[in-house]
N, C-alpha and C. Protein backbone atom coordinates (compact mmCIF):
# COMPACT_ATOMS: atom_id res chain seq x y z
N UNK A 1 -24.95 96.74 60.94
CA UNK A 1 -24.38 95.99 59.86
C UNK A 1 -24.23 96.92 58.66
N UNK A 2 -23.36 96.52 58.07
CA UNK A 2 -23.27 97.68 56.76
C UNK A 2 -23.42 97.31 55.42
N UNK A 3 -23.88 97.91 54.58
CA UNK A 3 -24.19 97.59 53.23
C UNK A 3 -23.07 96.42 52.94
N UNK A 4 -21.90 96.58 52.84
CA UNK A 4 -20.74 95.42 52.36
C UNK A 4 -21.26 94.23 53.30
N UNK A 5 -21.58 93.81 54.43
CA UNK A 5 -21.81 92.68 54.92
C UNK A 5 -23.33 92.33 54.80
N UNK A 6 -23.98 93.15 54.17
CA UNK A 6 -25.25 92.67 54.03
C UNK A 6 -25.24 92.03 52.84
N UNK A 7 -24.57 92.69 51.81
CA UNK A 7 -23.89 92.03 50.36
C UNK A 7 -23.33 90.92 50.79
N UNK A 8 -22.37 90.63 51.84
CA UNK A 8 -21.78 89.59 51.65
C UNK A 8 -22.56 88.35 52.14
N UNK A 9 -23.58 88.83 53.01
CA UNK A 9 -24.30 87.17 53.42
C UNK A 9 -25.22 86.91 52.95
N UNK A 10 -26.05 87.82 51.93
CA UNK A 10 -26.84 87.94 50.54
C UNK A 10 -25.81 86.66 49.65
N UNK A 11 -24.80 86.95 49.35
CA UNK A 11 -23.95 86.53 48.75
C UNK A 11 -23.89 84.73 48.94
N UNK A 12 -23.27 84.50 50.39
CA UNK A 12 -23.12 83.26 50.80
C UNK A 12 -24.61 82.50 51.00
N UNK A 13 -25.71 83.29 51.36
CA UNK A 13 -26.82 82.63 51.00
C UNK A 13 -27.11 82.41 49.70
N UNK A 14 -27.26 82.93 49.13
CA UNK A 14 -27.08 82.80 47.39
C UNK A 14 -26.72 81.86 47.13
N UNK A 15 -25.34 81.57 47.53
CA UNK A 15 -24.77 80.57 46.86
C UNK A 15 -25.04 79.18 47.52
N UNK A 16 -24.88 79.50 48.32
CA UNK A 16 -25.44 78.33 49.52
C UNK A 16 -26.83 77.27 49.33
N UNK A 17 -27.60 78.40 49.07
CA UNK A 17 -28.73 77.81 48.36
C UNK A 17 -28.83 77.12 46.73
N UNK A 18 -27.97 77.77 45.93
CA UNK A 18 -27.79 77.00 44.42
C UNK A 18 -26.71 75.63 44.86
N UNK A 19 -26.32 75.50 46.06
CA UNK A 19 -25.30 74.47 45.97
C UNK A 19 -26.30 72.63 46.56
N UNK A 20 -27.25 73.44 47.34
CA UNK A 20 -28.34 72.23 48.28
C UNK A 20 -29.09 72.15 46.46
N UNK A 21 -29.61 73.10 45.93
CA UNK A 21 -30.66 72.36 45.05
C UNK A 21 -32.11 72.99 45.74
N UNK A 22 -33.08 72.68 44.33
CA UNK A 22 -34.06 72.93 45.07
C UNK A 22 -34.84 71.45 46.14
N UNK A 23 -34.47 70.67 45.54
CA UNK A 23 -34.76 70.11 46.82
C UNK A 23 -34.90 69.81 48.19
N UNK A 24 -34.03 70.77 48.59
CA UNK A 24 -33.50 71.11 49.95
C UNK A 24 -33.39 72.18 50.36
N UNK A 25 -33.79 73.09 49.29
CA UNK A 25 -33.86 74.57 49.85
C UNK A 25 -35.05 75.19 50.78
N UNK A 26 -36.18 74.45 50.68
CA UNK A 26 -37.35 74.91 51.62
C UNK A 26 -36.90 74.51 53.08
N UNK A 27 -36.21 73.60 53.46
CA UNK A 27 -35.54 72.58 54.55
C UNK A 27 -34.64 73.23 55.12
N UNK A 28 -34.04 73.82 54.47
CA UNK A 28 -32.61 74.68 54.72
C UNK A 28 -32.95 76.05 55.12
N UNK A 29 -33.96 76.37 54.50
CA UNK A 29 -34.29 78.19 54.57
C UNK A 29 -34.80 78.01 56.39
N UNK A 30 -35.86 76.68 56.47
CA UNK A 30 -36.48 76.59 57.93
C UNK A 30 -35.81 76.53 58.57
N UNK A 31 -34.61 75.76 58.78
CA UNK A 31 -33.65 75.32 59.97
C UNK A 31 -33.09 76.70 59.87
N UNK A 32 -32.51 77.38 58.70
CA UNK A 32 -31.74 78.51 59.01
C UNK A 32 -32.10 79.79 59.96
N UNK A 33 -33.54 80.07 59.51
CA UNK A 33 -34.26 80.64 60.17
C UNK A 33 -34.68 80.44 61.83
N UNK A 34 -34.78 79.29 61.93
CA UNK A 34 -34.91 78.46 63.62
C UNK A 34 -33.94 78.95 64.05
N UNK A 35 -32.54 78.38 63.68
CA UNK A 35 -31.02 78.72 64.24
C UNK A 35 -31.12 80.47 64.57
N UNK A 36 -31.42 81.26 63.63
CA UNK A 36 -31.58 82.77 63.64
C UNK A 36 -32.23 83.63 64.59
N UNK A 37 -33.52 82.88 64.75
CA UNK A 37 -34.39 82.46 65.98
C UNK A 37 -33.84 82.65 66.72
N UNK A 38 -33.17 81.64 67.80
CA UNK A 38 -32.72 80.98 68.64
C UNK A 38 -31.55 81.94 68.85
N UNK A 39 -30.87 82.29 67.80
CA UNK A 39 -29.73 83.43 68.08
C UNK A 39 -30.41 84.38 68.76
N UNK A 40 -31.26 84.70 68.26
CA UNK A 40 -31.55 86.67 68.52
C UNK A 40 -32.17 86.13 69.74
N UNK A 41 -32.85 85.56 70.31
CA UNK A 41 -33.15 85.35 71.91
C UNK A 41 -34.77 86.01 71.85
N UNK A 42 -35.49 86.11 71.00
CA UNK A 42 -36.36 87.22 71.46
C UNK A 42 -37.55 86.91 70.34
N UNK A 43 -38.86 85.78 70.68
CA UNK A 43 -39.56 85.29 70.15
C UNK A 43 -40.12 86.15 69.90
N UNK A 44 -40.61 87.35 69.92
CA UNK A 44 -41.73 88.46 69.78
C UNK A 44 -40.90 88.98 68.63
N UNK A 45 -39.86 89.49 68.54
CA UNK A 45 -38.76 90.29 67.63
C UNK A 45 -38.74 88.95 66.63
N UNK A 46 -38.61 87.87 66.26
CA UNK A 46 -38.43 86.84 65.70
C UNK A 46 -40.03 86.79 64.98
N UNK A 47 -41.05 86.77 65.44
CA UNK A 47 -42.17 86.25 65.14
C UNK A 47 -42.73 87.46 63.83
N UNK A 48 -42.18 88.92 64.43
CA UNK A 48 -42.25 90.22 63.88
C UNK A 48 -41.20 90.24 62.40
N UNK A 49 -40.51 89.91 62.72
CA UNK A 49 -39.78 89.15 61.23
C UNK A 49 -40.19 88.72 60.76
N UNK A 50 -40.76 86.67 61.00
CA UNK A 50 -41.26 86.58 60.22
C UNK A 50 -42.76 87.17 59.07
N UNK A 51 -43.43 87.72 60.12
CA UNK A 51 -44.32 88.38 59.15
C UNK A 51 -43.49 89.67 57.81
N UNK A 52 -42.50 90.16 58.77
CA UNK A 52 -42.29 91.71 57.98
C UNK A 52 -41.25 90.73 56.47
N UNK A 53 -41.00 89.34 56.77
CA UNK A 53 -40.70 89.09 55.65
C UNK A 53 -41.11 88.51 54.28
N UNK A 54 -42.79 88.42 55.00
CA UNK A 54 -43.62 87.74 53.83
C UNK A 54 -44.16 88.92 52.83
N UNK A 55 -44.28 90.44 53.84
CA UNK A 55 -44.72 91.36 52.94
C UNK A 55 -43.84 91.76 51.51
N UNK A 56 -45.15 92.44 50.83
CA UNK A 56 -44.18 92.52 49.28
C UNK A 56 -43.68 91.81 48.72
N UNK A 57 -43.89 90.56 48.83
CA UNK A 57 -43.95 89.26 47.90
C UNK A 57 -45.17 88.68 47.30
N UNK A 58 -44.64 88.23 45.77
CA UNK A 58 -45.57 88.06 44.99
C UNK A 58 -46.29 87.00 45.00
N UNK A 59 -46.96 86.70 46.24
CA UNK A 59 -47.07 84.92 46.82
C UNK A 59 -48.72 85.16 46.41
């Protein structure tokens, strides 16, 4: 994938998310993620994500 399409679905998530609200954005991020899941085929590679995406956040 290349910098311009990583911008661009940065982008449509972005916006995507100011359009649900926060009300619906914790709801939306899960299902999106499931669906993403379910794309890539490969629960171990999926599960490894989710951890590598909690690091370096200010949680």
């Amino acid at each position: 994938m290349t910098p311009t399409e990583v911008e661009t679905i940065y982008e449509a998530l972005a916006n995507r998310l100011d359009e649900l609200g926060a009300e619906k954005r914790e709801l939306y991020l899960a299902k999106l993620a499931l669906l993403m899941a379910h794309e890539l085929g490969d629960a171990p590679r999926a599960l490894a994500l989710i951890a590598e995406a909690a690091e370096n956040l200010d949680v």
